[in-house]
N, C-alpha and C. Protein backbone atom coordinates (compact mmCIF):
# COMPACT_ATOMS: atom_id res chain seq x y z
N UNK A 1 33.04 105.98 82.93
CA UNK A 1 33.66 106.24 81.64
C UNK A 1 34.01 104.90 80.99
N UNK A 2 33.58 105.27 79.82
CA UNK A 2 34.34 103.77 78.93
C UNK A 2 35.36 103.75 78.36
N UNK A 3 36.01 102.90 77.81
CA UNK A 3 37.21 102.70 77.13
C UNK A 3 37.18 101.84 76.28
N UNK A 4 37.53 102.73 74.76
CA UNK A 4 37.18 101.88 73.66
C UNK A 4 38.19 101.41 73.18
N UNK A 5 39.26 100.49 72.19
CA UNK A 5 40.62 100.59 72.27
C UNK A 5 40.42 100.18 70.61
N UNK A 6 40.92 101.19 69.29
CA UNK A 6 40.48 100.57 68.34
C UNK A 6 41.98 100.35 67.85
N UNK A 7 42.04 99.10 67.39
CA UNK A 7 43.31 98.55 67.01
C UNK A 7 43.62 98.19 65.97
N UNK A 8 44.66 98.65 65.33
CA UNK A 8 45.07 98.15 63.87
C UNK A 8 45.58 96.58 63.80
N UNK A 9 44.82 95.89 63.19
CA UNK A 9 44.65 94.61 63.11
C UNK A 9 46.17 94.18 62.71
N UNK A 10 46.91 95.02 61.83
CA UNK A 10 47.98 94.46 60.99
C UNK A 10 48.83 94.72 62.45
N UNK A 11 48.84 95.53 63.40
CA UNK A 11 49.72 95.57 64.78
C UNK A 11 50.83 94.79 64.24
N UNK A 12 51.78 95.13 65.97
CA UNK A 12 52.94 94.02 65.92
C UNK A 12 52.29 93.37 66.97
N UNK A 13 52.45 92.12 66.70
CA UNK A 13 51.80 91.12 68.01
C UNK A 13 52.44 91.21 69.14
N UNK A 14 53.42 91.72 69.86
CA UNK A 14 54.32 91.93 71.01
C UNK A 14 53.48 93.16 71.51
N UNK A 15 53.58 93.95 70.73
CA UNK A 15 52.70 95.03 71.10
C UNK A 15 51.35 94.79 71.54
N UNK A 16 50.21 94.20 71.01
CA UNK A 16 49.03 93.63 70.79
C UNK A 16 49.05 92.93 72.43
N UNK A 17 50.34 91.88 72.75
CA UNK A 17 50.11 91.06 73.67
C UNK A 17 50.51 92.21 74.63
N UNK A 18 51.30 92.71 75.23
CA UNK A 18 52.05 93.87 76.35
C UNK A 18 50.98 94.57 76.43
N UNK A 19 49.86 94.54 75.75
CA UNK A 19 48.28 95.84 75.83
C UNK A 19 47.34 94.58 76.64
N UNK A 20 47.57 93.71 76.21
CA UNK A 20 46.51 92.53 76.83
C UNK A 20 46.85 92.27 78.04
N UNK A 21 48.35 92.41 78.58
CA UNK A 21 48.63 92.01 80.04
C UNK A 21 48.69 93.03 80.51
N UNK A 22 48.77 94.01 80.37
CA UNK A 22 48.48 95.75 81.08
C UNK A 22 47.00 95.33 81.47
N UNK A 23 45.94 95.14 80.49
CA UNK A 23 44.78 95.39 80.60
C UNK A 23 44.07 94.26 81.92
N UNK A 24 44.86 93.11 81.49
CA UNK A 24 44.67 92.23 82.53
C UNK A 24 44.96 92.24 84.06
N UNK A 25 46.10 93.00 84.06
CA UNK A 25 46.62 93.12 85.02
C UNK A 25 46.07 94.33 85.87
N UNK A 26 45.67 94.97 84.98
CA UNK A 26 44.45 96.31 85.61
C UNK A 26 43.10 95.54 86.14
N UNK A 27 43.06 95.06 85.36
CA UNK A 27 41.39 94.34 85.68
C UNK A 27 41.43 93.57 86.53
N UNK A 28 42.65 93.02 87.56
CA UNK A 28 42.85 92.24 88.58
C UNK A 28 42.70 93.03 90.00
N UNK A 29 42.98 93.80 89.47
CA UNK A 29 43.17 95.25 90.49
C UNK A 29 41.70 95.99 90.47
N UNK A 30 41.45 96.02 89.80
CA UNK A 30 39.68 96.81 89.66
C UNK A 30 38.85 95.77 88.36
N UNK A 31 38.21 95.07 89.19
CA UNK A 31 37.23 94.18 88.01
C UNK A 31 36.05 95.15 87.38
N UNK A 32 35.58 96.37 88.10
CA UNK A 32 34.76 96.95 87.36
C UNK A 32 35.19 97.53 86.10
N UNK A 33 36.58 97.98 86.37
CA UNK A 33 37.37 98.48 85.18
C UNK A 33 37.28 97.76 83.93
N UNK A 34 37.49 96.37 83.73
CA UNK A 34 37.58 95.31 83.07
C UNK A 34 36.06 95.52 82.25
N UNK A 35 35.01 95.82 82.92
CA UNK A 35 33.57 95.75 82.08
C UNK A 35 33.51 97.23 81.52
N UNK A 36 34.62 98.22 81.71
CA UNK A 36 34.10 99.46 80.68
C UNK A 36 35.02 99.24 79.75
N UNK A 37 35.99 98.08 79.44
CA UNK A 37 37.14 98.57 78.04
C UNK A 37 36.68 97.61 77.14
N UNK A 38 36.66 97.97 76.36
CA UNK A 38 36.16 97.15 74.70
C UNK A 38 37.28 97.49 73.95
N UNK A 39 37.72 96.00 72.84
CA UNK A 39 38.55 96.34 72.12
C UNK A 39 38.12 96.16 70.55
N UNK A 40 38.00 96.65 69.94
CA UNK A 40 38.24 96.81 68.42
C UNK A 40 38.68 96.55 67.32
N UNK A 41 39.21 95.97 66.66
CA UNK A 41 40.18 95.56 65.84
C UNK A 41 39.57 96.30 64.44
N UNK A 42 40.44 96.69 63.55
CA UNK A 42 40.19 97.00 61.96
C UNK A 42 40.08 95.84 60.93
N UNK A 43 39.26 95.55 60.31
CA UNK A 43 39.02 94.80 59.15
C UNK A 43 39.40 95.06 57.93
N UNK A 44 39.69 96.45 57.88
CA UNK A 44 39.62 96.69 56.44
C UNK A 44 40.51 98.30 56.30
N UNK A 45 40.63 98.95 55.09
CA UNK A 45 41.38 100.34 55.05
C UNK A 45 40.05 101.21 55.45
N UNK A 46 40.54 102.06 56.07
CA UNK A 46 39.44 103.46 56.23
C UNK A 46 38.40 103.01 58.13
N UNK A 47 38.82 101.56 58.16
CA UNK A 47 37.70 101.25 58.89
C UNK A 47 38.03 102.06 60.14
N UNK A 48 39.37 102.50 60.68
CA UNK A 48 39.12 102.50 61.93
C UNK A 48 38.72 104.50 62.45
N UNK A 49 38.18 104.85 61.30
CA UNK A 49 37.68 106.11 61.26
C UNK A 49 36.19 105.78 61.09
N UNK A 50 35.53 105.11 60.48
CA UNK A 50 34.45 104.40 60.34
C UNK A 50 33.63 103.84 61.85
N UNK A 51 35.32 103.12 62.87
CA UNK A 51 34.63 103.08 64.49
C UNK A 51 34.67 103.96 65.17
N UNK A 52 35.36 104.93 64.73
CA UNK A 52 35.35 106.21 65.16
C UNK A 52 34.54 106.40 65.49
N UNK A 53 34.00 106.82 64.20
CA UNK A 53 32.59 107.24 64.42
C UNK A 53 31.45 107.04 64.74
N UNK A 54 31.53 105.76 64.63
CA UNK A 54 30.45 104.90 65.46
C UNK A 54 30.27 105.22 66.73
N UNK A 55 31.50 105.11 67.41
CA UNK A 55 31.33 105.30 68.65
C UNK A 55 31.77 106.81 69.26
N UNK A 56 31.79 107.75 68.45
CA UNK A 56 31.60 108.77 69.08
C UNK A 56 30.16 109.09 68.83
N UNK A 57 29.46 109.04 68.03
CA UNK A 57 27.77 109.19 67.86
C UNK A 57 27.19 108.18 68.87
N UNK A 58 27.68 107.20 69.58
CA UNK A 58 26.66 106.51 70.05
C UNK A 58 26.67 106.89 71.57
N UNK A 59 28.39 107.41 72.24
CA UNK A 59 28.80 108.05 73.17
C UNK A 59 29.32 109.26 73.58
N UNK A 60 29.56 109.90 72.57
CA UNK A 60 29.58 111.41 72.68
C UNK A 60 31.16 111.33 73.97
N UNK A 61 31.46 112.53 74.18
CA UNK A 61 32.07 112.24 75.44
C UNK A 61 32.28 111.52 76.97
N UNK A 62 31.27 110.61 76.69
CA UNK A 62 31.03 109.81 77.91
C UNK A 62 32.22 108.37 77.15
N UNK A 63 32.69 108.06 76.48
CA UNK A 63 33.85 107.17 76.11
C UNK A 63 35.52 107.98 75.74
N UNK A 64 36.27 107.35 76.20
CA UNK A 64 37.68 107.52 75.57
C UNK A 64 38.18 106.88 74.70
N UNK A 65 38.56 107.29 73.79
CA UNK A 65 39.06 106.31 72.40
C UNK A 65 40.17 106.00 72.45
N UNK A 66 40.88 104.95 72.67
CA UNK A 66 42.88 104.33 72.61
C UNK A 66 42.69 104.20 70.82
N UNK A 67 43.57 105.07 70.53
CA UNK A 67 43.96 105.37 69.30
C UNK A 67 45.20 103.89 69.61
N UNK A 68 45.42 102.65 68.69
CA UNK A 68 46.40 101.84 68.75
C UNK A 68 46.68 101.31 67.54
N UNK A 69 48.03 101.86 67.18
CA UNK A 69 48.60 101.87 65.90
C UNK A 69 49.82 102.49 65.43
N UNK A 70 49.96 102.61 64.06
CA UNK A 70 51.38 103.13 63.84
C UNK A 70 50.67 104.73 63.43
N UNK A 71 51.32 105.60 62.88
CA UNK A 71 50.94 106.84 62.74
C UNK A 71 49.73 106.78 61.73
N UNK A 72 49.36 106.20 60.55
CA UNK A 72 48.65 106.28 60.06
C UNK A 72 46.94 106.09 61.03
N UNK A 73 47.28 105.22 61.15
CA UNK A 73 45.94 104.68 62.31
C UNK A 73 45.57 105.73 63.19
N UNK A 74 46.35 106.28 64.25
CA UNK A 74 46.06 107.52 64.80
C UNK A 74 45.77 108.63 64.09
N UNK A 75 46.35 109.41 62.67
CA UNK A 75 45.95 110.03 61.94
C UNK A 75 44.75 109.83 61.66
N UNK A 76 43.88 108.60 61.19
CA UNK A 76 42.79 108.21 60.69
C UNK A 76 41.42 108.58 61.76
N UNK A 77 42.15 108.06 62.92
CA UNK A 77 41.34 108.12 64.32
C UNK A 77 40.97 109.43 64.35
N UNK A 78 41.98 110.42 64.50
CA UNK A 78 41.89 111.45 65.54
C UNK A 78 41.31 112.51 63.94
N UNK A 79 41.56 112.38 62.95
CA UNK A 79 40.64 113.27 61.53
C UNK A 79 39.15 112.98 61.91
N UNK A 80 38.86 111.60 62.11
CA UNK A 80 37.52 111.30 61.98
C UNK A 80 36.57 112.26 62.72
N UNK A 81 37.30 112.56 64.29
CA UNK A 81 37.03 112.63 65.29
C UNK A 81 36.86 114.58 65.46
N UNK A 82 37.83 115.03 64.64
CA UNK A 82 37.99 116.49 65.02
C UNK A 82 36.68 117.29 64.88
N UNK A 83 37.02 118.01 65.82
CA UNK A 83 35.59 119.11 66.40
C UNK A 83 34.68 118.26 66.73
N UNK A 84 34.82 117.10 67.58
CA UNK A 84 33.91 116.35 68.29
C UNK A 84 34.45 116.02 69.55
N UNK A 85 33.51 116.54 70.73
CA UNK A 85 33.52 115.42 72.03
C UNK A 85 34.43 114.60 72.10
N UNK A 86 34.49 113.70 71.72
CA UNK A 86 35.09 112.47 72.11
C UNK A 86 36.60 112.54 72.38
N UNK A 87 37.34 111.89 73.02
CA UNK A 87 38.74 112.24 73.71
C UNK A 87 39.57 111.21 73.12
N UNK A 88 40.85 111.43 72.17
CA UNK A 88 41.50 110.46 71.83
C UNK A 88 42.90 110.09 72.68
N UNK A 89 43.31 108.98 73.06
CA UNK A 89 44.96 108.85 73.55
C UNK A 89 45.05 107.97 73.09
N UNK A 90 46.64 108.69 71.87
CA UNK A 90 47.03 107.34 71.51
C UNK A 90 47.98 107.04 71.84
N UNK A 91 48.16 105.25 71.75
CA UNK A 91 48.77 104.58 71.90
C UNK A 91 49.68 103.63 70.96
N UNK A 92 50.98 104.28 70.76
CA UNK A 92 51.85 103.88 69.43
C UNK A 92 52.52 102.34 69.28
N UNK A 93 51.71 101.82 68.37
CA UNK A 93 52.11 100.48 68.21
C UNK A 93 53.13 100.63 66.44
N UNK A 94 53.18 101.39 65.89
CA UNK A 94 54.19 101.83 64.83
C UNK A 94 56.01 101.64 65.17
N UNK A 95 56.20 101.21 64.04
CA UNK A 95 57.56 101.41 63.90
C UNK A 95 58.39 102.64 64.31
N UNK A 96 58.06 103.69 63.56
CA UNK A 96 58.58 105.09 63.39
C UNK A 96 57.85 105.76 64.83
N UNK A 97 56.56 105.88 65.12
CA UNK A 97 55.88 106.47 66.11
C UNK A 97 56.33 107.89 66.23
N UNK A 98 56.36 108.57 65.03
CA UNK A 98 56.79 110.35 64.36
C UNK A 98 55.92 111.24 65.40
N UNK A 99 54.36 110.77 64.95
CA UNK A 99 53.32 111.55 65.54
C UNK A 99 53.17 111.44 66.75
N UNK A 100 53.51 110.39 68.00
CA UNK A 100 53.75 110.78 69.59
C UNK A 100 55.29 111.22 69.52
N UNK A 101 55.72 111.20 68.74
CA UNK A 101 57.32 111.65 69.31
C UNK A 101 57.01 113.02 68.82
N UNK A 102 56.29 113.48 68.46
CA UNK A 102 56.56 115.06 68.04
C UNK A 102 55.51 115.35 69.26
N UNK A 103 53.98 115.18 69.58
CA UNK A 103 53.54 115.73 70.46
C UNK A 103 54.06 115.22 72.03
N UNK A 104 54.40 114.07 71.96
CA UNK A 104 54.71 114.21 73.61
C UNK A 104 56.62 113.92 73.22
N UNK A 105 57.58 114.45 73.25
CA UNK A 105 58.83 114.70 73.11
C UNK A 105 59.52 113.67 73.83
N UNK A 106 58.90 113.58 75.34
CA UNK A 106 59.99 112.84 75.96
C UNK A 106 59.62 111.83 76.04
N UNK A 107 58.40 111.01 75.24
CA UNK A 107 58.03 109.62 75.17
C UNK A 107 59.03 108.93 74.65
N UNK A 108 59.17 107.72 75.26
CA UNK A 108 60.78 106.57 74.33
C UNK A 108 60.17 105.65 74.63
N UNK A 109 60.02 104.41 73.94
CA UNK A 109 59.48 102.99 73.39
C UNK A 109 61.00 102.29 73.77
């Protein structure tokens, strides 16, 4: 399985870095792990529904998508995506973080 991680460029950089030493720190532990995660970044408005889709057409359910962002970004992600294969978890790099606090309740940042 792969792991795609598409990231809102405007992030908070604390956030951005605490995802880079998770990831590192995984990949120390399993180096094969390290060659299935790709990360993403957004360039532009609309784009990160745009990699969405990219990469659910190119992988279908054989990738997992890290939704990483504030609510808008995950909104964008997971619209692109509906009634398709592909598996989103996101991961709240937002201020407010409304949309994991309403589906998973007992999440706290």
């Amino acid at each position: 399985m792969r792991y795609i991680f598409i990231i809102n460029s405007r992030s908070n950089p604390k956030s951005l870095s605490e995802l880079e030493d998770a990831i590192d720190y995984l990949s120390r532990a399993n180096a094969d792990l390290r060659n299935r995660i790709e990360m993403r970044y957004t360039e532009y408005g609309g784009h990160a529904s745009d990699l969405a889709l990219e990469i659910s057409e190119q992988f279908g359910d054989k990738v997992v998508i890290c939704a990483c962002g504030g609510d808008g970004t995950i909104h964008e992600i997971i619209n692109a995506l509906a009634f398709r294969k592909t598996p989103v978890v996101p991961i709240p790099f937002g201020t407010g973080n409304d949309f994991v606090k309403t589906v998973l309740p007992k999440w706290k940042k």
